[in-house]
C-alpha atoms as a PDB file:
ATOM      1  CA  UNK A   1      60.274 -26.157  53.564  1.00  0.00           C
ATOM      2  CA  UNK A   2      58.446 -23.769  50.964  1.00  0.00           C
ATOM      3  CA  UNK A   3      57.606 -20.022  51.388  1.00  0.00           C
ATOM      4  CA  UNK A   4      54.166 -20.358  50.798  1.00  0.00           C
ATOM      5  CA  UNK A   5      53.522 -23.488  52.794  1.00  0.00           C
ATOM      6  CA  UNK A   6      55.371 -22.021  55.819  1.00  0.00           C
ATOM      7  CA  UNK A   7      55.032 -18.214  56.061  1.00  0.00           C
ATOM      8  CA  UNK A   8      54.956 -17.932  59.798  1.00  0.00           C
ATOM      9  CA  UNK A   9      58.485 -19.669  61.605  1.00  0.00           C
ATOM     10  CA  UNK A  10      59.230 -18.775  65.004  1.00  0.00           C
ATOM     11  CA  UNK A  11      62.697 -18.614  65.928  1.00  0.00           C
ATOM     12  CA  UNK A  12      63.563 -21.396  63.358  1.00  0.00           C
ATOM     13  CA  UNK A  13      66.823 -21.753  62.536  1.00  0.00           C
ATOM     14  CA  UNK A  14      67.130 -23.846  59.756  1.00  0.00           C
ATOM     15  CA  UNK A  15      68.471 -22.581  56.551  1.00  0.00           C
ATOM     16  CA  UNK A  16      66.072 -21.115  53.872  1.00  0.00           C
ATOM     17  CA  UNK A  17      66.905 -19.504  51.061  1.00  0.00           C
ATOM     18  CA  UNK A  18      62.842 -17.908  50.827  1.00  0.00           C
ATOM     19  CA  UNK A  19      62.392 -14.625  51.012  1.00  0.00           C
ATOM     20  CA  UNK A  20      63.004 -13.364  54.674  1.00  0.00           C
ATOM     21  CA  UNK A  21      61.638 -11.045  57.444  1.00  0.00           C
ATOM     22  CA  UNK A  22      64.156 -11.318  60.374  1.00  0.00           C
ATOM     23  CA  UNK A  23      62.199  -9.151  63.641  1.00  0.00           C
ATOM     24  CA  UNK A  24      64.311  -8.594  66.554  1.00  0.00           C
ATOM     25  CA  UNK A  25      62.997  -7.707  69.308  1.00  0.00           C
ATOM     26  CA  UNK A  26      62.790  -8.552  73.520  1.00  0.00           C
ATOM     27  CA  UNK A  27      59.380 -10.100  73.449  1.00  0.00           C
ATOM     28  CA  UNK A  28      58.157 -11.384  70.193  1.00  0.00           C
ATOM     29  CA  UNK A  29      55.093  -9.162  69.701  1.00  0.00           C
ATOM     30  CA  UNK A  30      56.321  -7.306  67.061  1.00  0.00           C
ATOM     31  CA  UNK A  31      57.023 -10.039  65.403  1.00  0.00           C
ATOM     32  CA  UNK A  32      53.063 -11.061  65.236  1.00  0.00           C
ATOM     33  CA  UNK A  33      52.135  -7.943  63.851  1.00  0.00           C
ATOM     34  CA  UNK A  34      54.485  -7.710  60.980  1.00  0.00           C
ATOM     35  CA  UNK A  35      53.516 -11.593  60.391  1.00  0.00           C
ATOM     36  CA  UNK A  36      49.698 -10.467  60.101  1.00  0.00           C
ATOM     37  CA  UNK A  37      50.914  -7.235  57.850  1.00  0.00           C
ATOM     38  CA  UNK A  38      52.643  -9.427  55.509  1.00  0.00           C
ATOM     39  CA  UNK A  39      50.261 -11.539  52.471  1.00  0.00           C
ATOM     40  CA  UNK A  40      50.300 -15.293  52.563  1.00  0.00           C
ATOM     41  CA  UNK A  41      53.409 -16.781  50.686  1.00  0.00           C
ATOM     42  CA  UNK A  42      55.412 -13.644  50.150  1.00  0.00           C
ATOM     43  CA  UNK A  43      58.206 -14.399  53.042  1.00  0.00           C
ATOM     44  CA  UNK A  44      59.044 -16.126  55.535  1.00  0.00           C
ATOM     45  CA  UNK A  45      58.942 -14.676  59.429  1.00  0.00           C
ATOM     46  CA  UNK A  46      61.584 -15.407  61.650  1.00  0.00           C
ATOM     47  CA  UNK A  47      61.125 -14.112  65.391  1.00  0.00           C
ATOM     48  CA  UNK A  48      64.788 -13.817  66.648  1.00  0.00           C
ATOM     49  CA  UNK A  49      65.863 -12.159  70.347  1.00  0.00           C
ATOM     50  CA  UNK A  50      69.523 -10.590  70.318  1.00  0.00           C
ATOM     51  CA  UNK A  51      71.224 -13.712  71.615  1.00  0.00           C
ATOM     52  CA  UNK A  52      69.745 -15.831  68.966  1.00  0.00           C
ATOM     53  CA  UNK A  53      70.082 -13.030  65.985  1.00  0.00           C
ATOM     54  CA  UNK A  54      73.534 -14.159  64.673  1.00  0.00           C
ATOM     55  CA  UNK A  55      72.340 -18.019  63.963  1.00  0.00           C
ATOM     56  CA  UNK A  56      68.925 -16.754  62.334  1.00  0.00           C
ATOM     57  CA  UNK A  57      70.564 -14.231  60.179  1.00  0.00           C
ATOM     58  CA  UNK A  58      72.979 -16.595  58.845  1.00  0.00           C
ATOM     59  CA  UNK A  59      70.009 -18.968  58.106  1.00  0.00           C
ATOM     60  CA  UNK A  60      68.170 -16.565  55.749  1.00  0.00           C
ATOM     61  CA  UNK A  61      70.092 -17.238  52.646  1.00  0.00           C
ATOM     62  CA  UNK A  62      71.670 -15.183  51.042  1.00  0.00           C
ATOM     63  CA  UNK A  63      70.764 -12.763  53.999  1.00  0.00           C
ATOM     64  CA  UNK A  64      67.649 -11.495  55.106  1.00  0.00           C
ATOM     65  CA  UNK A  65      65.482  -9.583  52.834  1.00  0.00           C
ATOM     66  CA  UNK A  66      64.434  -7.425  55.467  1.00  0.00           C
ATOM     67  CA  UNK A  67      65.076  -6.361  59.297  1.00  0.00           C
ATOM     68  CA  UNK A  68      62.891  -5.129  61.760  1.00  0.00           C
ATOM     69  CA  UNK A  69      63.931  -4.161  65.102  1.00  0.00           C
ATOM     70  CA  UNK A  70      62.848  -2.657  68.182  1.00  0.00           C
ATOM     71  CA  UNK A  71      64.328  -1.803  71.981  1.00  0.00           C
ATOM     72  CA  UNK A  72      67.717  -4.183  71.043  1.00  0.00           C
ATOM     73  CA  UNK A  73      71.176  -3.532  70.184  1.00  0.00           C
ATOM     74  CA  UNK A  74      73.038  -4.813  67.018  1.00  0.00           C
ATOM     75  CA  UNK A  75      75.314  -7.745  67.441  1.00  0.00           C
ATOM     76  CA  UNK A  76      78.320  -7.474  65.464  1.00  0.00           C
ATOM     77  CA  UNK A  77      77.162  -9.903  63.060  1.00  0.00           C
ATOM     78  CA  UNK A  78      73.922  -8.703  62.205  1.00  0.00           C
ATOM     79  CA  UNK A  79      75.350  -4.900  62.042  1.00  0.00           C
ATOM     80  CA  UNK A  80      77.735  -6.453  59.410  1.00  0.00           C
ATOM     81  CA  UNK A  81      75.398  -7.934  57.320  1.00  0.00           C
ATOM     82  CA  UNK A  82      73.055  -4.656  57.741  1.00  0.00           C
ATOM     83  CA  UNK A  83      76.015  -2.592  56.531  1.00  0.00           C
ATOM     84  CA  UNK A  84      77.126  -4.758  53.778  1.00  0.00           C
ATOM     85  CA  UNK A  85      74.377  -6.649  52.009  1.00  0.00           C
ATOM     86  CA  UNK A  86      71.052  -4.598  50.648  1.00  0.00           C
ATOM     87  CA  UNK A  87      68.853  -5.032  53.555  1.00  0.00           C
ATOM     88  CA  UNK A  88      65.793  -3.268  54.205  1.00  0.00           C
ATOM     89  CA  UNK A  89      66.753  -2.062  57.628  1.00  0.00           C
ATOM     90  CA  UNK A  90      63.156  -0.844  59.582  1.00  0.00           C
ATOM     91  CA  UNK A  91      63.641   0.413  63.303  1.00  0.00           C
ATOM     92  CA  UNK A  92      61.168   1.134  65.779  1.00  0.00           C
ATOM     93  CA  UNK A  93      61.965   3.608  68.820  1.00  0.00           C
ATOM     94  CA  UNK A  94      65.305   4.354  69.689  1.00  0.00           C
ATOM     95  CA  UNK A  95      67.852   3.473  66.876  1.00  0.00           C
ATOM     96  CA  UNK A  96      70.938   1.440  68.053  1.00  0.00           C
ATOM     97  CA  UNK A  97      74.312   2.286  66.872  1.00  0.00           C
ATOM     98  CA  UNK A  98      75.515   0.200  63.776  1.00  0.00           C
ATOM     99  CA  UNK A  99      72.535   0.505  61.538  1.00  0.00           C
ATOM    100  CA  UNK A 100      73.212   1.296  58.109  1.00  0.00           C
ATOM    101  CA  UNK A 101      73.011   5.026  56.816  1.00  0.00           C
ATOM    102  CA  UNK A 102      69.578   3.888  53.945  1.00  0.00           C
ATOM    103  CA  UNK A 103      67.858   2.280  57.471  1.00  0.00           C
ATOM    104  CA  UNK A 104      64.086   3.678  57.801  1.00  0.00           C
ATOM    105  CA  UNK A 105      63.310   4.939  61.516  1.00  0.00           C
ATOM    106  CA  UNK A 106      59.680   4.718  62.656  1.00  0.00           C
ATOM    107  CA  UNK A 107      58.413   6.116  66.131  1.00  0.00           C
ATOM    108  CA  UNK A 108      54.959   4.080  65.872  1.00  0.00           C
ATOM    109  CA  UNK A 109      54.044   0.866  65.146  1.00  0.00           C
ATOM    110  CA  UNK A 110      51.178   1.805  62.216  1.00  0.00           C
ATOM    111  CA  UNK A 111      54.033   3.683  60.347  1.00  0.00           C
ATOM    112  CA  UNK A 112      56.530   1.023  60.273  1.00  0.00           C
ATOM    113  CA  UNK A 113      53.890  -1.810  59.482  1.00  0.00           C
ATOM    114  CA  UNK A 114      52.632   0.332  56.675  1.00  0.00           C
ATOM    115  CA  UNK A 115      56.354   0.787  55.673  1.00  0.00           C
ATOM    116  CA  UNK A 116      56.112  -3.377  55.491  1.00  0.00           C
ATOM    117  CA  UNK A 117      53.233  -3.935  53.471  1.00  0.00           C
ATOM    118  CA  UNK A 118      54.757  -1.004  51.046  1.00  0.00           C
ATOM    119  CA  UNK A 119      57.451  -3.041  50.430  1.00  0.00           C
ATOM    120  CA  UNK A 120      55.885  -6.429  49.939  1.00  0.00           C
ATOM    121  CA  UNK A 121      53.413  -4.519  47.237  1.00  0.00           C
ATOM    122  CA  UNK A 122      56.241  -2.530  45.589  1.00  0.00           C
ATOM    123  CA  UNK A 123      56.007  -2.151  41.670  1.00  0.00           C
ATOM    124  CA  UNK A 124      58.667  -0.785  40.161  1.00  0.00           C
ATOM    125  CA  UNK A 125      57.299  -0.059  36.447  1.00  0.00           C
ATOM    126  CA  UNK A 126      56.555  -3.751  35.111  1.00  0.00           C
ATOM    127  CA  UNK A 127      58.703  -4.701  38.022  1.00  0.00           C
ATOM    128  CA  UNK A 128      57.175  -6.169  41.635  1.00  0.00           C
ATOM    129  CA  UNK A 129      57.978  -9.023  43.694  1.00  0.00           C
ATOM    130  CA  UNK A 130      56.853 -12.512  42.993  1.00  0.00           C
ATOM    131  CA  UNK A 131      55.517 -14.440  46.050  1.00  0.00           C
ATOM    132  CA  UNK A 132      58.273 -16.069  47.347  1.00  0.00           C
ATOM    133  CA  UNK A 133      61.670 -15.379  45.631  1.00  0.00           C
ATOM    134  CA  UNK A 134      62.111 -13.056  42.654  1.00  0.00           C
ATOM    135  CA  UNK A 135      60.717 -10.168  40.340  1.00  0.00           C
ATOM    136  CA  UNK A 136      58.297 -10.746  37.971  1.00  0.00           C
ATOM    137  CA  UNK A 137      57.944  -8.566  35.037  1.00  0.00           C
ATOM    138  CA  UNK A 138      54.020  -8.429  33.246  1.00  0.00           C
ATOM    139  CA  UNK A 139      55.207 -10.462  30.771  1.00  0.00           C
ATOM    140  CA  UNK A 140      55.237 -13.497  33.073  1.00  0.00           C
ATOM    141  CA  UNK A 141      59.496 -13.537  33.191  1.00  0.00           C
ATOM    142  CA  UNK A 142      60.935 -14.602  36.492  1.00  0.00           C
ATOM    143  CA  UNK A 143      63.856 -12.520  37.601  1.00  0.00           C
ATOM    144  CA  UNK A 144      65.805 -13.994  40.030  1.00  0.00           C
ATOM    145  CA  UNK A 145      68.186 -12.083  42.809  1.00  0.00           C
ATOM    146  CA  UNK A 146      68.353 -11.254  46.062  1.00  0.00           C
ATOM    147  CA  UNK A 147      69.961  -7.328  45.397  1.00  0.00           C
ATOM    148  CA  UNK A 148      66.587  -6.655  42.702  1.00  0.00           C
ATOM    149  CA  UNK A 149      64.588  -8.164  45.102  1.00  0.00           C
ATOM    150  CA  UNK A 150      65.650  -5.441  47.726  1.00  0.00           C
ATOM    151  CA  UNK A 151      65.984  -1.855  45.509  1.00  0.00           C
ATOM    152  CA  UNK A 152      62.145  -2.895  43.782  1.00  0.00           C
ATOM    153  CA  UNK A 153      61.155  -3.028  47.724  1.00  0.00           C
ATOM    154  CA  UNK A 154      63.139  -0.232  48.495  1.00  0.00           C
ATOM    155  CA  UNK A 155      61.837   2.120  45.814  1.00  0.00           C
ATOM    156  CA  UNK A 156      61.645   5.113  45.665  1.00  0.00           C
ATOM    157  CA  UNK A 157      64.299   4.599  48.517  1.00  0.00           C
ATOM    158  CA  UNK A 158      68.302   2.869  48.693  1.00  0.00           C
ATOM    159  CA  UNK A 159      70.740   1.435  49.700  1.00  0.00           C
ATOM    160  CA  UNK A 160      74.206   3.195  51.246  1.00  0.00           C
ATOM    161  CA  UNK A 161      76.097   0.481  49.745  1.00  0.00           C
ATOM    162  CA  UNK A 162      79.038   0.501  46.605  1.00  0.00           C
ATOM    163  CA  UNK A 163      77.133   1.131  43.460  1.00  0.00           C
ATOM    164  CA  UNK A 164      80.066  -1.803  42.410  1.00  0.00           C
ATOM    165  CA  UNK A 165      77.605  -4.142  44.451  1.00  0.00           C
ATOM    166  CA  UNK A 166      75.082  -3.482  41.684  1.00  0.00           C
ATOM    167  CA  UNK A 167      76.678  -4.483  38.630  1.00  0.00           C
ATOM    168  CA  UNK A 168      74.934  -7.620  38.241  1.00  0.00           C
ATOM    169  CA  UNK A 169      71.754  -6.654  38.624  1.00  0.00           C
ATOM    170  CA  UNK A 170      72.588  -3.668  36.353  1.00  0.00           C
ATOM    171  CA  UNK A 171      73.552  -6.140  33.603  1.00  0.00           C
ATOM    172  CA  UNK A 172      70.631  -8.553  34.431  1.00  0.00           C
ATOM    173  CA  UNK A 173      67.840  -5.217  33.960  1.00  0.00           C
ATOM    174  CA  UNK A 174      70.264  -4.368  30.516  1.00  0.00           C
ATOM    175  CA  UNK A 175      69.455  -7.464  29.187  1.00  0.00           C
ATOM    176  CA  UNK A 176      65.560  -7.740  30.227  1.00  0.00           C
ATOM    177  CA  UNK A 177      65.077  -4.321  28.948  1.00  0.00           C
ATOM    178  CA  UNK A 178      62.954  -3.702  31.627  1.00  0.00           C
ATOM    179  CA  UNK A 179      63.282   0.535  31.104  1.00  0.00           C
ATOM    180  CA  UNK A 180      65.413   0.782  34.587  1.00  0.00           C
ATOM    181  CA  UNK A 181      68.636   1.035  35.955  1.00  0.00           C
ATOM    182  CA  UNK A 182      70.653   1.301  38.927  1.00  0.00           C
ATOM    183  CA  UNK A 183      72.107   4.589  39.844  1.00  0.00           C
ATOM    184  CA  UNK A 184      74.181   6.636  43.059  1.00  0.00           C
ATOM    185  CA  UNK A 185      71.207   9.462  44.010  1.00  0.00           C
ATOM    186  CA  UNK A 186      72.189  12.812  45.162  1.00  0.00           C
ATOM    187  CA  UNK A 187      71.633  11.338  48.926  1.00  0.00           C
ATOM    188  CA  UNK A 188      74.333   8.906  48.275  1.00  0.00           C
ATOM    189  CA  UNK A 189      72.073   5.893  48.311  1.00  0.00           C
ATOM    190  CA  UNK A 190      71.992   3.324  45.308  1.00  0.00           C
ATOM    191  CA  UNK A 191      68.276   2.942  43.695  1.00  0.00           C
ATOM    192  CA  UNK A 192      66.353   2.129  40.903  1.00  0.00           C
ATOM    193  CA  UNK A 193      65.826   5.018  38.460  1.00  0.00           C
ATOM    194  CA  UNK A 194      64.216   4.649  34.779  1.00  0.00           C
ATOM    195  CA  UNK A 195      66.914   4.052  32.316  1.00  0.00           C
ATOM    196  CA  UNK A 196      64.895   6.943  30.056  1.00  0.00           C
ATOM    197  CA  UNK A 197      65.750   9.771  32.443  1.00  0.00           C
ATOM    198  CA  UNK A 198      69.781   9.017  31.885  1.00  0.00           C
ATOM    199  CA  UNK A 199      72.356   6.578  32.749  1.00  0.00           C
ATOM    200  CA  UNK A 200      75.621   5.890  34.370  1.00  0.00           C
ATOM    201  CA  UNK A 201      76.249   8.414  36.875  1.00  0.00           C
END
């Protein structure tokens, strides 16, 4: 089934490798307002309760681009993935124990659905997301890969993951000379930073 035909899935838990929005939460609602935040065709929504979050999670493939989550705990699973992969982690009320240490906190609604459509509009020099799956740069090349999908979403903000994660999408912006690489910040976090302020750190 393709992102842009099918933007809006409700607790679906059939395998996808389009970009993905996983909300968990008790009643769904939040789920409806990140799916009207969101423009047409650039991911997929998947509504997911905490008994149900392991199987959805593992659908999104890789993993999910991005979590949302409000008023549940983590599964083991899902705090795995969260703490291992470069998710964008977005929390709403009280924050659960097992989120990751780059996870952005929100204590209203507005803020964290603004914090969404950042993200789905993020350009990262000639760098922003295609609808769908991938970067495109202005010339009209597709980048593929999950990891640049996430830090161009993330920017200005990381991930607390091994830069070692990295190194493929460090090569992959090396050979596109896109004017970026992927650096350790002084917060700890892995990001994006212009390959013209310095290198290698």
């Amino acid at each position: 089934m393709g992102v842009t035909d099918a933007p809006w899935m409700l607790g679906v838990r059939a395998p996808d490798r389009g970009r993905a929005i996983l909300v968990v939460t008790v009643d769904g609602e939040l789920a409806v307002a990140v799916h009207d935040a969101v423009p047409g065709g650039m991911a997929i929504i998947r509504d997911a309760r905490s008994e149900d979050a392991d199987e959805i999670t593992a659908a999104c493939l890789p993993w999910p681009w991005m979590v949302i989550g409000s008023a549940v705990s983590l599964t083991p699973a899902l705090a795995s993935v969260l703490c291992h992969r470069p998710v964008l982690t977005f929390w709403l009320g009280d924050v659960p124990a097992g989120l990751p240490g780059h996870a952005r906190c929100f204590d209203r609604p507005a803020a964290l659905l603004d914090a969404v459509r950042g993200a789905c509009a993020a350009q990262v020099g000639e760098m922003r997301l295609a609808p769908g799956s991938g970067v495109e740069l202005d010339d009209g090349t597709l980048m593929r890969g999950a990891m640049l999908e996430s830090l161009v979403a993330a920017y200005p903000h990381g991930f607390a993951l091994p830069a070692q994660n990295f190194r493929a999408v460090s090569n992959a912006l090396t050979r596109s000379h896109a004017g970026w690489c992927v650096q350790r910040d002084e917060t700890g976090c892995v990001r994006l930073v212009s390959s013209q302020v310095g290198a290698g750190r």
